[in-house]
C-alpha atoms as a PDB file:
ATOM      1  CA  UNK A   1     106.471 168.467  67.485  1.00  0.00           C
ATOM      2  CA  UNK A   2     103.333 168.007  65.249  1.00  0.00           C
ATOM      3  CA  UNK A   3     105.762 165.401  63.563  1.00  0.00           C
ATOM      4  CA  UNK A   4     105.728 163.405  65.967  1.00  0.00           C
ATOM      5  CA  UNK A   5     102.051 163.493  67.403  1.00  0.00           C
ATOM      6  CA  UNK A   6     100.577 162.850  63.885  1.00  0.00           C
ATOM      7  CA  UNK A   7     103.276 159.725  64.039  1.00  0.00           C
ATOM      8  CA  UNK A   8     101.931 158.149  67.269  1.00  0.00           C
ATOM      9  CA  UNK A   9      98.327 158.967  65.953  1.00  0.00           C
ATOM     10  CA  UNK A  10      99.151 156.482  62.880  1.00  0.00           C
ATOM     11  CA  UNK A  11      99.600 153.543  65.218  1.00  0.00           C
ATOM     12  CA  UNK A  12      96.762 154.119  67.414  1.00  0.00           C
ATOM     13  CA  UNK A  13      93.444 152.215  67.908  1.00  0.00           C
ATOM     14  CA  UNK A  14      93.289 148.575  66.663  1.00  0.00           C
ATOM     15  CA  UNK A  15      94.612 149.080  63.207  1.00  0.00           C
ATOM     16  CA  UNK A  16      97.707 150.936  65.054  1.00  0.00           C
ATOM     17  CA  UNK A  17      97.493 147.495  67.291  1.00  0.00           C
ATOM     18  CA  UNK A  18      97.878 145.586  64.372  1.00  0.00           C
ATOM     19  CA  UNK A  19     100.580 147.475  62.481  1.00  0.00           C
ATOM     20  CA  UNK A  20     102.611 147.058  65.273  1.00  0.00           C
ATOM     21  CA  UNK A  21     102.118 143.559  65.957  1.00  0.00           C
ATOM     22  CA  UNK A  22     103.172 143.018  62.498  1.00  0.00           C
ATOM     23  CA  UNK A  23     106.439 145.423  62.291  1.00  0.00           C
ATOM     24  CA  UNK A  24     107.494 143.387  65.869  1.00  0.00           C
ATOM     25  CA  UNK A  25     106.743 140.066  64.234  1.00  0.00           C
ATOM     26  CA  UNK A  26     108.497 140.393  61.501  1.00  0.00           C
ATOM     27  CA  UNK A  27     111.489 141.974  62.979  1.00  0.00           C
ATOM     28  CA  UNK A  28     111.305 138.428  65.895  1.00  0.00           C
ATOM     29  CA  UNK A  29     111.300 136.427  61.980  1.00  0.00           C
ATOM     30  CA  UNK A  30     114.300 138.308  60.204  1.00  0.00           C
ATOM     31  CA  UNK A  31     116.242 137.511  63.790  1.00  0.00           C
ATOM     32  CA  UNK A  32     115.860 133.645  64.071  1.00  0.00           C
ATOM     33  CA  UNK A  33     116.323 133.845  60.189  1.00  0.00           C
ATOM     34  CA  UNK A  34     119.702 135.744  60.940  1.00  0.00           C
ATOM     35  CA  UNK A  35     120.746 133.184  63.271  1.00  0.00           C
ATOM     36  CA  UNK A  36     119.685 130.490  61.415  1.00  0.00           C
ATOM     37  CA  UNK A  37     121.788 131.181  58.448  1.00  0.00           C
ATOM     38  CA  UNK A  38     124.606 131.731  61.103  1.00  0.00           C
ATOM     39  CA  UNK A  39     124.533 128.304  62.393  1.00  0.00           C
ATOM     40  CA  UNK A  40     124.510 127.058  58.691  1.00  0.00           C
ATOM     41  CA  UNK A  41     127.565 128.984  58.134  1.00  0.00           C
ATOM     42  CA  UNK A  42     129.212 127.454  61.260  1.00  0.00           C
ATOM     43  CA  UNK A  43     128.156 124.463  60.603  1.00  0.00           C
ATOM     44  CA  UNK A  44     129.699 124.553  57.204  1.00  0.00           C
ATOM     45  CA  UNK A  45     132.890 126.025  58.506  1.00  0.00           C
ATOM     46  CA  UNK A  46     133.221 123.563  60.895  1.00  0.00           C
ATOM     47  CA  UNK A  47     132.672 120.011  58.628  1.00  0.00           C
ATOM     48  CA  UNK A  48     134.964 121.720  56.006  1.00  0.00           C
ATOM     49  CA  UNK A  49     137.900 122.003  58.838  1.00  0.00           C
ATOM     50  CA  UNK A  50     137.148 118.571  60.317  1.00  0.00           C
ATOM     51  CA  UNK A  51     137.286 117.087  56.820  1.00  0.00           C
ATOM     52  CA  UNK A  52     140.687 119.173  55.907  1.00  0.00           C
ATOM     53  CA  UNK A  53     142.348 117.659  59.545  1.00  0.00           C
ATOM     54  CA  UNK A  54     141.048 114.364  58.834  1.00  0.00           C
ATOM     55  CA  UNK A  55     142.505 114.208  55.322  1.00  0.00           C
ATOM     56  CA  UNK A  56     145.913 115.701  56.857  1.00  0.00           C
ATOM     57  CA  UNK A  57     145.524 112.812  59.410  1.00  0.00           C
ATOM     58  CA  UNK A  58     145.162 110.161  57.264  1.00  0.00           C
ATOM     59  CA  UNK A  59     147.991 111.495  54.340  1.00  0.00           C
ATOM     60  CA  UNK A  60     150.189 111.541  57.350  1.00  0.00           C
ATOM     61  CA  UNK A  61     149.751 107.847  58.485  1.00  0.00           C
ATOM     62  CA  UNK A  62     150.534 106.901  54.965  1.00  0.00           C
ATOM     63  CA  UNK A  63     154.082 108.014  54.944  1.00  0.00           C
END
């Protein structure tokens, strides 16, 4: 149990505060960065399926 309490006693007072407030931020940043990269994958994913039907699309009209 003295684990623990000397644990809590690291984050306490206003250098505690600001530990904190930096772990949480940067955990918020990594997310939207996470997501970010996801939509940049979708969006990817998506033009390069568009572009494969359209070129089907268009090959097909020529026969």
């Amino acid at each position: 149990m003295s684990e623990v309490i000397s644990l809590s006693a690291h984050f306490s007072g206003p250098s505690g505060a600001l530990i904190m407030s930096f772990i949480s931020l940067s955990i918020v940043f990594l997310v939207i960065i996470g997501l970010m990269l996801m939509m940049v994958v979708i969006h990817k994913l998506v033009s390069a399926s568009i572009s494969v039907k359209s070129s089907k699309n268009s090959s097909g009209e020529s026969n």
